[in-house]
PDB file of N, CA and C in Angstrom:
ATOM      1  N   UNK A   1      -4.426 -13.579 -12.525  1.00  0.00           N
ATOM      2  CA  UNK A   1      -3.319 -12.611 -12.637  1.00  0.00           C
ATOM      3  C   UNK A   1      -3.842 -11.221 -12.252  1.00  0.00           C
ATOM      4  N   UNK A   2      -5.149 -11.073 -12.911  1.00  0.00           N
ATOM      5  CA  UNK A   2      -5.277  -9.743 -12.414  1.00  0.00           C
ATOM      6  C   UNK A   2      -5.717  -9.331 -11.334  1.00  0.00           C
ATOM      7  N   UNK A   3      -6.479 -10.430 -10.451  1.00  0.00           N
ATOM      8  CA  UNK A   3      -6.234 -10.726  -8.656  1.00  0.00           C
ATOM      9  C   UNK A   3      -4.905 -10.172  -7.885  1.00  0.00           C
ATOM     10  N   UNK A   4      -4.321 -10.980  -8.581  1.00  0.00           N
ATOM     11  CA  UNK A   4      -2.944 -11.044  -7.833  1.00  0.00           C
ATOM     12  C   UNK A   4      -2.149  -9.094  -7.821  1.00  0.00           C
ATOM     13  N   UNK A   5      -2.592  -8.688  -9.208  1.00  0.00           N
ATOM     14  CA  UNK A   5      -2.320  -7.623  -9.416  1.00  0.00           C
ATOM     15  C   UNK A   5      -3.282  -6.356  -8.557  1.00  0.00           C
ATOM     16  N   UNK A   6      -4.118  -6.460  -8.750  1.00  0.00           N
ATOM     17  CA  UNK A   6      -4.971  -6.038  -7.535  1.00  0.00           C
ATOM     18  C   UNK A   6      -4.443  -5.634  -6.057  1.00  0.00           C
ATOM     19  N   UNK A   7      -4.576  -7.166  -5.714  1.00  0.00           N
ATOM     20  CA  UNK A   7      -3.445  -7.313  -4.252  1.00  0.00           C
ATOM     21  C   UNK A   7      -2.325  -6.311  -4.000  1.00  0.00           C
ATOM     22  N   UNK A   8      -1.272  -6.322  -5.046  1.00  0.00           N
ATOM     23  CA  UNK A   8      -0.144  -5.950  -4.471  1.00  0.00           C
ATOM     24  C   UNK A   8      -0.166  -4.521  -4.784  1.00  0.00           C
ATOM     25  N   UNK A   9      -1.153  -3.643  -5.526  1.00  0.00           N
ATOM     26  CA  UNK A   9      -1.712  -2.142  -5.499  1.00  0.00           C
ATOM     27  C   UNK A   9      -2.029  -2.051  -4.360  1.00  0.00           C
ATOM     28  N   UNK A  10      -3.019  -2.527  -3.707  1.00  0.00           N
ATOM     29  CA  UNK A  10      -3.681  -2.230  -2.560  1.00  0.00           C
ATOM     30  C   UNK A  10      -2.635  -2.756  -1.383  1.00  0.00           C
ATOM     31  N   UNK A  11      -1.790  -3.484  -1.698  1.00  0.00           N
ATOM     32  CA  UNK A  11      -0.495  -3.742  -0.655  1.00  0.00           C
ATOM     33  C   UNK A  11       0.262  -1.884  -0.364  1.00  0.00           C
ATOM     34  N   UNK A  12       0.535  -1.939  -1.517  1.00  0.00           N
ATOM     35  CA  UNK A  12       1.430  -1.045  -2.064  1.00  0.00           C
ATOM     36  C   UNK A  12       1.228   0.659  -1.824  1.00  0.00           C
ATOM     37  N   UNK A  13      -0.303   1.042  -1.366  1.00  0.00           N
ATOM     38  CA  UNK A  13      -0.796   1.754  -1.032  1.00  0.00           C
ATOM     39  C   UNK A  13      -0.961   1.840   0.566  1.00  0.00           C
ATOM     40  N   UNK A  14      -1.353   0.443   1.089  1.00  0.00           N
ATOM     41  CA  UNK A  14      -1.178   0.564   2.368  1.00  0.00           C
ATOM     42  C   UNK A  14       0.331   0.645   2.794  1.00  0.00           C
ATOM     43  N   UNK A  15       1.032   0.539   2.302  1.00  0.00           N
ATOM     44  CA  UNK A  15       2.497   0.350   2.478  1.00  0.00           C
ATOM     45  C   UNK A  15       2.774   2.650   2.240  1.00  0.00           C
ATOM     46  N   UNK A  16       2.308   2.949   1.546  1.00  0.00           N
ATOM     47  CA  UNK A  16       2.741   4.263   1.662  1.00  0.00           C
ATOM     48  C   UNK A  16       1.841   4.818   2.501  1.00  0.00           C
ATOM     49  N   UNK A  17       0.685   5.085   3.037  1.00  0.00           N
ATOM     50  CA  UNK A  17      -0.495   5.209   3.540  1.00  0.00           C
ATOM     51  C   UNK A  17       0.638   4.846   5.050  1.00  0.00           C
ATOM     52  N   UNK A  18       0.968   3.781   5.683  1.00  0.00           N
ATOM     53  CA  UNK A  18       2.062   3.596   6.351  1.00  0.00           C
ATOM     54  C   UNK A  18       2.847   4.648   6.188  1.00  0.00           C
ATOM     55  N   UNK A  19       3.831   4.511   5.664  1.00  0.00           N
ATOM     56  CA  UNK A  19       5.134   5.390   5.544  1.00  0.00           C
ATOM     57  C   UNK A  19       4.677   6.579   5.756  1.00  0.00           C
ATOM     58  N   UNK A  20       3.446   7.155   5.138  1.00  0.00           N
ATOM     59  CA  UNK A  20       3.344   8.616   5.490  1.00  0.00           C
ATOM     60  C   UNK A  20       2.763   9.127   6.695  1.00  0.00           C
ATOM     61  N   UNK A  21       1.794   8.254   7.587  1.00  0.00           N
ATOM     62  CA  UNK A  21       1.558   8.176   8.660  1.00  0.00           C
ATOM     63  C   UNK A  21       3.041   8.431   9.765  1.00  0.00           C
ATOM     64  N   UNK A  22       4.079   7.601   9.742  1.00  0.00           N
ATOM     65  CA  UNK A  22       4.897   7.751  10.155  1.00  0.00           C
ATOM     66  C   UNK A  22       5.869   8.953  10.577  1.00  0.00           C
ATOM     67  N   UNK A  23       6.082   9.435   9.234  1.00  0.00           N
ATOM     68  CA  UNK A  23       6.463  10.492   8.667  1.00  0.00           C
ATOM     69  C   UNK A  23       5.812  11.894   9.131  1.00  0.00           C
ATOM     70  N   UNK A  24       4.383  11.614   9.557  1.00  0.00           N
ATOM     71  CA  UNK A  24       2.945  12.800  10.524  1.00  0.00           C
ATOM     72  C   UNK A  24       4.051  12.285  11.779  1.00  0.00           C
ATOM     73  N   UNK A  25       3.908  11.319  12.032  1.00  0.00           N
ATOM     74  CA  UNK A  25       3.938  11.246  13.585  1.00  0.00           C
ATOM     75  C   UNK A  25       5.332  11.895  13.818  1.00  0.00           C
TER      76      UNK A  25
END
């Protein structure tokens, strides 16, 4: 569980890390 939880932080970060990149461009 706490794998899994892990994962979807570090999803979840690349996912804004994304969005804000975007948002530069």
């Amino acid at each position: 569980i706490i794998k899994q939880r892990e994962r979807i932080k570090r999803q979840t970060i690349e996912h804004q890390r994304l969005q804000h990149r975007k948002l530069a461009a």
